[in-house]
Protein backbone atom coordinates (compact mmCIF):
# COMPACT_ATOMS: atom_id res chain seq x y z
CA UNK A 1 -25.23 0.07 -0.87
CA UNK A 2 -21.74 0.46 0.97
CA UNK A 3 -18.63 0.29 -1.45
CA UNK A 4 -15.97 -1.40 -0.19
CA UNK A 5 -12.12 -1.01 -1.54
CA UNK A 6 -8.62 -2.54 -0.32
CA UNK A 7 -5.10 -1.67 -0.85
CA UNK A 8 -3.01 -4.60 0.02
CA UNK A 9 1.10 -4.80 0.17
CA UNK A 10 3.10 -7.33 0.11
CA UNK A 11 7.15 -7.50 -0.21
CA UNK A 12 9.19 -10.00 -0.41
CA UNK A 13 12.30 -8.59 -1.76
CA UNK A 14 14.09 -5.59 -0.67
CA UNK A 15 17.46 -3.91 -1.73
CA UNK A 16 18.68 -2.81 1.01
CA UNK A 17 17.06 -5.22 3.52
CA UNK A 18 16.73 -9.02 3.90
CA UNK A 19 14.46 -11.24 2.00
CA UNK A 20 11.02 -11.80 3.90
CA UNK A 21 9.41 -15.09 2.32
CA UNK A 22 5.76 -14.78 2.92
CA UNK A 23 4.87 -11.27 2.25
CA UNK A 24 3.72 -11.55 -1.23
CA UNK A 25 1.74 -14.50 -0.62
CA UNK A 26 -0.04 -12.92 2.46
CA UNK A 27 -1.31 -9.73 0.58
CA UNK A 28 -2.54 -11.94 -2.53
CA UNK A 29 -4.45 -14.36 0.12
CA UNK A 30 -6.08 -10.90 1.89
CA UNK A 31 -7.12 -9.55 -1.69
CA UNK A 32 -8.47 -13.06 -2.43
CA UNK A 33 -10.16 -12.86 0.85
CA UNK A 34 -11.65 -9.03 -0.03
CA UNK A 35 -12.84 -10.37 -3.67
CA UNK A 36 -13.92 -13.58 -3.02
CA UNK A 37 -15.02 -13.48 0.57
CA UNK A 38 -15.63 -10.04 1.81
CA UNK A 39 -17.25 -9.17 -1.94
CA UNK A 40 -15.52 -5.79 -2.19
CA UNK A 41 -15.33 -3.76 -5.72
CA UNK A 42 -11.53 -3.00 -5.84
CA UNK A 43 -8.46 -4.56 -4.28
CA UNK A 44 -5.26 -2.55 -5.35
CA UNK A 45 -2.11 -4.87 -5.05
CA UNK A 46 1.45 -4.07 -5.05
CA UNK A 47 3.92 -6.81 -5.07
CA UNK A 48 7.16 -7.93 -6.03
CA UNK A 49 5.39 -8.92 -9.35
CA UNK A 50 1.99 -7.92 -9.58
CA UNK A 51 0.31 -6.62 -12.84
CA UNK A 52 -0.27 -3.18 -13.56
CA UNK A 53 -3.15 -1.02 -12.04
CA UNK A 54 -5.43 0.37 -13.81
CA UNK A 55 -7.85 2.75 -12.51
CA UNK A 56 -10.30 4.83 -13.33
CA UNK A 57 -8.62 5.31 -16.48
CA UNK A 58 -4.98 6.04 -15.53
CA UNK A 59 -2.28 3.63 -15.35
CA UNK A 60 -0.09 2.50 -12.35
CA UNK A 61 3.36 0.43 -11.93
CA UNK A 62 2.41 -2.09 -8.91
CA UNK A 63 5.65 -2.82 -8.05
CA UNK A 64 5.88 -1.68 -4.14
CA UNK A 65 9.02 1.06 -4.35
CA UNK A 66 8.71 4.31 -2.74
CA UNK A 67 7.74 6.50 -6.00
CA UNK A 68 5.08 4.24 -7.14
CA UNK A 69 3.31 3.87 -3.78
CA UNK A 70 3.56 7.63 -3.00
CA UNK A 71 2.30 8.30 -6.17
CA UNK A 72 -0.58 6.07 -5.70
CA UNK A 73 -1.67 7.44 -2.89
CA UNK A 74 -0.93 11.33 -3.65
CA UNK A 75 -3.36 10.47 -6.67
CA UNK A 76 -5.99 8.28 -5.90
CA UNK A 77 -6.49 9.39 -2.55
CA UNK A 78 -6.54 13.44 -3.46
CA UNK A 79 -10.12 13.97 -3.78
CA UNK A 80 -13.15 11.98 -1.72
CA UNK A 81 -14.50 9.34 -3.44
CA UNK A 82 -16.52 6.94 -0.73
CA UNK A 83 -19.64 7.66 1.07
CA UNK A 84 -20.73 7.24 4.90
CA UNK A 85 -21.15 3.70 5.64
CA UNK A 86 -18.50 2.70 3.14
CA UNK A 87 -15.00 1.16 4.16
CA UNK A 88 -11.51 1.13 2.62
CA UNK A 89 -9.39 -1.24 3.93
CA UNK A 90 -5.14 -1.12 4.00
CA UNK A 91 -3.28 -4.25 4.87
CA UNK A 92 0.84 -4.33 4.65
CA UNK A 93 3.44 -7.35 4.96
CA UNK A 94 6.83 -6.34 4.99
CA UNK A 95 9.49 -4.12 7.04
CA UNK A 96 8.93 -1.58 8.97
CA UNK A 97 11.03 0.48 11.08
CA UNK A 98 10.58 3.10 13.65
CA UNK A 99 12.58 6.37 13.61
CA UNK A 100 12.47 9.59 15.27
CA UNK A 101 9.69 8.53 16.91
CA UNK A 102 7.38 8.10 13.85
CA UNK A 103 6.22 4.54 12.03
CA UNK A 104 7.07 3.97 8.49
CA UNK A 105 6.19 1.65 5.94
CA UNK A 106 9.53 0.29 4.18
CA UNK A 107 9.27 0.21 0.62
CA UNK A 108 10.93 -2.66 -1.65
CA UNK A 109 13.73 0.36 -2.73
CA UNK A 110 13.77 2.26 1.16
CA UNK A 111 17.39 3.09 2.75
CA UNK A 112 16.89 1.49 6.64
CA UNK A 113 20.23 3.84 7.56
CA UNK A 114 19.54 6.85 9.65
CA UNK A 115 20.33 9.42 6.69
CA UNK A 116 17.97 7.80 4.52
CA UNK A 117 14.64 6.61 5.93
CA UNK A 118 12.77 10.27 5.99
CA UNK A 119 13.65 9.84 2.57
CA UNK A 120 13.04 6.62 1.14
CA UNK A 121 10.11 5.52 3.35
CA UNK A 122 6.39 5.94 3.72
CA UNK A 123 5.23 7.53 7.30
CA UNK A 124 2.17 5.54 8.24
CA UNK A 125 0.43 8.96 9.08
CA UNK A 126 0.90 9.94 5.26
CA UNK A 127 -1.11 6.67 4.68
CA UNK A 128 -3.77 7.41 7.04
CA UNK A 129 -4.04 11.17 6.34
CA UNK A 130 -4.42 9.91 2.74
CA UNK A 131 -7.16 7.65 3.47
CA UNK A 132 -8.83 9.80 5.76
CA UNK A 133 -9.40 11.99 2.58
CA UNK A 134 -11.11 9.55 0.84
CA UNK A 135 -14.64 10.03 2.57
């Protein structure tokens, strides 16, 4: 049977950027939605205030900043762990910006001024390279 997984995002609160007031609420709803609805085995959420993640034995802060998410994904998503026919889903609500012609993923503690976006937010290919690994 197909395993199905879900990382969803949500930010509301930034500290260098302006409040958003729906992103939290929107990534809870979509891992409601995977649970409840779609039936998958394992939504990860990071928000604002989400509880800690625990998987596969290890622990991991939830809070959406730059070092826990790229941790997250350097770890989880070293080695494969799905099968054909199974699907891992990644939804995102919050700022994003587009520099030097690349598309990043603005974490709740990313620096939107030139000299600090390569190094403070996520490059959506690192996401998809990431999950590309995982089967």
């Amino acid at each position: 049977m197909a395993k199905n997984w879900a990382i969803c995002v949500g930010i509301n609160h930034y500290d260098n950027m302006p409040t958003l007031q729906y992103a939290q609420r929107d990534a809870e709803l979509m891992r409601d939605y995977f649970l409840n609805e779609a039936g998958f085995e394992k939504v990860y959420l990071f928000t604002d205030n989400s509880p800690q993640i625990n998987d596969a034995g290890k622990p991991f802060n939830s809070q959406p900043t730059y070092g826990t998410l790229q941790r997250f994904l350097r770890v989880r998503f070293n080695k494969e762990f799905l099968s054909a026919g199974d699907n891992f889903w990644f939804f995102y609500s919050g700022h994003g910006i587009r520099f030097n012609d690349r598309d990043y993923l603005m974490p709740a503690d990313a620096d939107p001024h030139p000299d600090g976006v390569e190094d403070t937010a996520i490059p959506l290919y690192l996401v998809t390279e990431r999950l590309r690994r995982c089967g």
